[in-house]
C-alpha atoms as a PDB file:
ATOM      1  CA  UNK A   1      -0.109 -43.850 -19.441  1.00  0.00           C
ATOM      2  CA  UNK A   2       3.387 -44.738 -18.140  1.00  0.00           C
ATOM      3  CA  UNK A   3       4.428 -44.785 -14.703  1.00  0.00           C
ATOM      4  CA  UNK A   4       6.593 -41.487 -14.775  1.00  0.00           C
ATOM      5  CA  UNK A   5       3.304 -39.945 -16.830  1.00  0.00           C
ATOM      6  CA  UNK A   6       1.346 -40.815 -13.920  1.00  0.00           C
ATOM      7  CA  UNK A   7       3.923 -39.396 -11.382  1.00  0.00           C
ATOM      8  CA  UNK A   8       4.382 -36.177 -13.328  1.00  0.00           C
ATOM      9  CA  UNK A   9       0.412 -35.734 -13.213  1.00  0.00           C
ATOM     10  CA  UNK A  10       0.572 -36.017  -9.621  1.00  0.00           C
ATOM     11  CA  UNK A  11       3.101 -34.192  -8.661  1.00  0.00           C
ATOM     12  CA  UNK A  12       2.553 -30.833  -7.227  1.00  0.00           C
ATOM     13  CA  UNK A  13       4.467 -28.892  -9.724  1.00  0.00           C
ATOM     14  CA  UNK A  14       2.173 -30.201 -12.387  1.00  0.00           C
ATOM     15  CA  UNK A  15      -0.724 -29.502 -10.509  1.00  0.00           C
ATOM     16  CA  UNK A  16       0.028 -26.030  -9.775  1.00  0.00           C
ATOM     17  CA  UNK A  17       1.310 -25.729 -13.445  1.00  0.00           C
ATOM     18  CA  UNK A  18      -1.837 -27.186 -14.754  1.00  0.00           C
ATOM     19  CA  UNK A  19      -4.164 -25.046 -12.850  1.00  0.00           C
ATOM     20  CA  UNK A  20      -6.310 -22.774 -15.003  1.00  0.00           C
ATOM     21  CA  UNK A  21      -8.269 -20.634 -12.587  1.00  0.00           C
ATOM     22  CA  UNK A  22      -8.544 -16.634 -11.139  1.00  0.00           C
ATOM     23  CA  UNK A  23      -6.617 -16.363  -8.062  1.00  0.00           C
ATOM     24  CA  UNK A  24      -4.706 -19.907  -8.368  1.00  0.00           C
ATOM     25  CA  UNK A  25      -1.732 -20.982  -7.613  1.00  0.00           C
ATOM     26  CA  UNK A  26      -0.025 -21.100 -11.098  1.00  0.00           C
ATOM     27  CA  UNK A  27       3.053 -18.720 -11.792  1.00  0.00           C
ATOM     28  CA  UNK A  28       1.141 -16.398 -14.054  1.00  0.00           C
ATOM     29  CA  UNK A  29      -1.952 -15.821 -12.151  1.00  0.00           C
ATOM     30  CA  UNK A  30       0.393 -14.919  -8.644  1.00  0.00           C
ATOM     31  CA  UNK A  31       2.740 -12.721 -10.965  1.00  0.00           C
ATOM     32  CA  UNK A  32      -1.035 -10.736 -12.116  1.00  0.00           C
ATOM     33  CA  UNK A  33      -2.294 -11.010  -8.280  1.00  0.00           C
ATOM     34  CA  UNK A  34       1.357  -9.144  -7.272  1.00  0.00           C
ATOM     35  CA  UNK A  35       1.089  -6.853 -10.243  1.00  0.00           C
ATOM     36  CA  UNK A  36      -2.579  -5.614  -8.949  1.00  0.00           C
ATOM     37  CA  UNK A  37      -1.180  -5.037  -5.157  1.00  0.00           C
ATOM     38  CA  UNK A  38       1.906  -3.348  -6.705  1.00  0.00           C
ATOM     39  CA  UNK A  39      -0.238  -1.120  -8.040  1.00  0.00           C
ATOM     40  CA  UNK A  40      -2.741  -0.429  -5.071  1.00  0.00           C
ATOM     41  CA  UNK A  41       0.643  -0.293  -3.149  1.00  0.00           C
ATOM     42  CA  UNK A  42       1.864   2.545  -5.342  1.00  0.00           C
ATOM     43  CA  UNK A  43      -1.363   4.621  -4.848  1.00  0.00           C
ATOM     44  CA  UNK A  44      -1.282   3.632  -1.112  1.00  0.00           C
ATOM     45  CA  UNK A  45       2.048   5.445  -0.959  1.00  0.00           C
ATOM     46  CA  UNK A  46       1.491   8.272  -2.957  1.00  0.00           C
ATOM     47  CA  UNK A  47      -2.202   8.922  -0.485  1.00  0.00           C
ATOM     48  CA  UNK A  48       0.364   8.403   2.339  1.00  0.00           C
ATOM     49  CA  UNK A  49       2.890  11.296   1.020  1.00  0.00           C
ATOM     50  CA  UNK A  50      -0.122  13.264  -0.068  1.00  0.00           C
ATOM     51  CA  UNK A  51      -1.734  13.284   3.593  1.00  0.00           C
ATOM     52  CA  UNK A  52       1.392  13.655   5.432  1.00  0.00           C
ATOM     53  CA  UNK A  53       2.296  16.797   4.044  1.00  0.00           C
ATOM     54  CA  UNK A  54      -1.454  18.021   4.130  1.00  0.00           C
ATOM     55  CA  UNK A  55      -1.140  17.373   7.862  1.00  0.00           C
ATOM     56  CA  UNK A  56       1.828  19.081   8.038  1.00  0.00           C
ATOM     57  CA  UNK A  57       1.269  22.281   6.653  1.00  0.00           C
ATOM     58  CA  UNK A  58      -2.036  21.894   9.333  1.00  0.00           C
ATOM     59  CA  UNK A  59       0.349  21.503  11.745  1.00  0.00           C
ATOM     60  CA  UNK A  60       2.410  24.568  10.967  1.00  0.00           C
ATOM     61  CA  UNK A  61      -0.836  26.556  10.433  1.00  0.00           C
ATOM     62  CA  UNK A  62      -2.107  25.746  13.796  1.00  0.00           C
ATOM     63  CA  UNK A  63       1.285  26.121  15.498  1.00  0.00           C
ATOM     64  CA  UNK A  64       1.345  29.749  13.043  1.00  0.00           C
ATOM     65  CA  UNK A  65      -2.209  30.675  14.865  1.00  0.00           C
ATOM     66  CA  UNK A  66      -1.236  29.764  18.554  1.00  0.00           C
ATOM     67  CA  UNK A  67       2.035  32.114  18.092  1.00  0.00           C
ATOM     68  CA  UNK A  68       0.038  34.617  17.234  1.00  0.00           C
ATOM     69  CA  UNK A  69      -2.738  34.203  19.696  1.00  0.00           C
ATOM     70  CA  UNK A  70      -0.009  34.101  22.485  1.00  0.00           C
ATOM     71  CA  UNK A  71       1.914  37.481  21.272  1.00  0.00           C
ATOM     72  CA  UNK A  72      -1.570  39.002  21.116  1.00  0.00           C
ATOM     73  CA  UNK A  73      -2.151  38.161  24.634  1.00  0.00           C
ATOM     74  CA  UNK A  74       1.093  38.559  25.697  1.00  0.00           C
ATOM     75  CA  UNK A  75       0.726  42.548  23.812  1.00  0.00           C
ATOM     76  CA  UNK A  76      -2.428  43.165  25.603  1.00  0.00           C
ATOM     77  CA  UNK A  77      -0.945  41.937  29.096  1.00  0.00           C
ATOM     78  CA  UNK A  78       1.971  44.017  28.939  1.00  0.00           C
ATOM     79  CA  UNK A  79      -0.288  47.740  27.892  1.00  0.00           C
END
């Protein structure tokens, strides 16, 4: 082995290049790892969306009720 084989083994690039493992630092396995969050990141976003129009139409159902609550009392107080 020559001296710059022996530095190029060494070196950190090579290392990281080299490494054959789940959840590693090599380029492909941290592309597949960000691929996976995209993913759960996507369905994260879409729950998100999902719930914050569920609670919205709550929101306007329970502001619906109280309206009518208050013009029944307010009906009732006036006869």
């Amino acid at each position: 082995m020559t001296e710059a084989q022996f530095k190029d083994a060494i070196s950190p690039e090579h290392m990281i290049s080299a490494s054959k493992g789940i959840g590693g630092p090599q380029l492909s396995e941290v592309e597949r790892m960000l691929g996976d969050q995209r993913v759960k990141l996507d369905a994260d976003r879409d729950w998100l969306t999902s719930e914050t129009g569920r609670l919205a139409r709550a929101d306007a159902s329970l502001t619906a009720a109280v309206q009518r609550l208050t013009a029944a009392t307010d009906h009732s107080m006036a006869q």
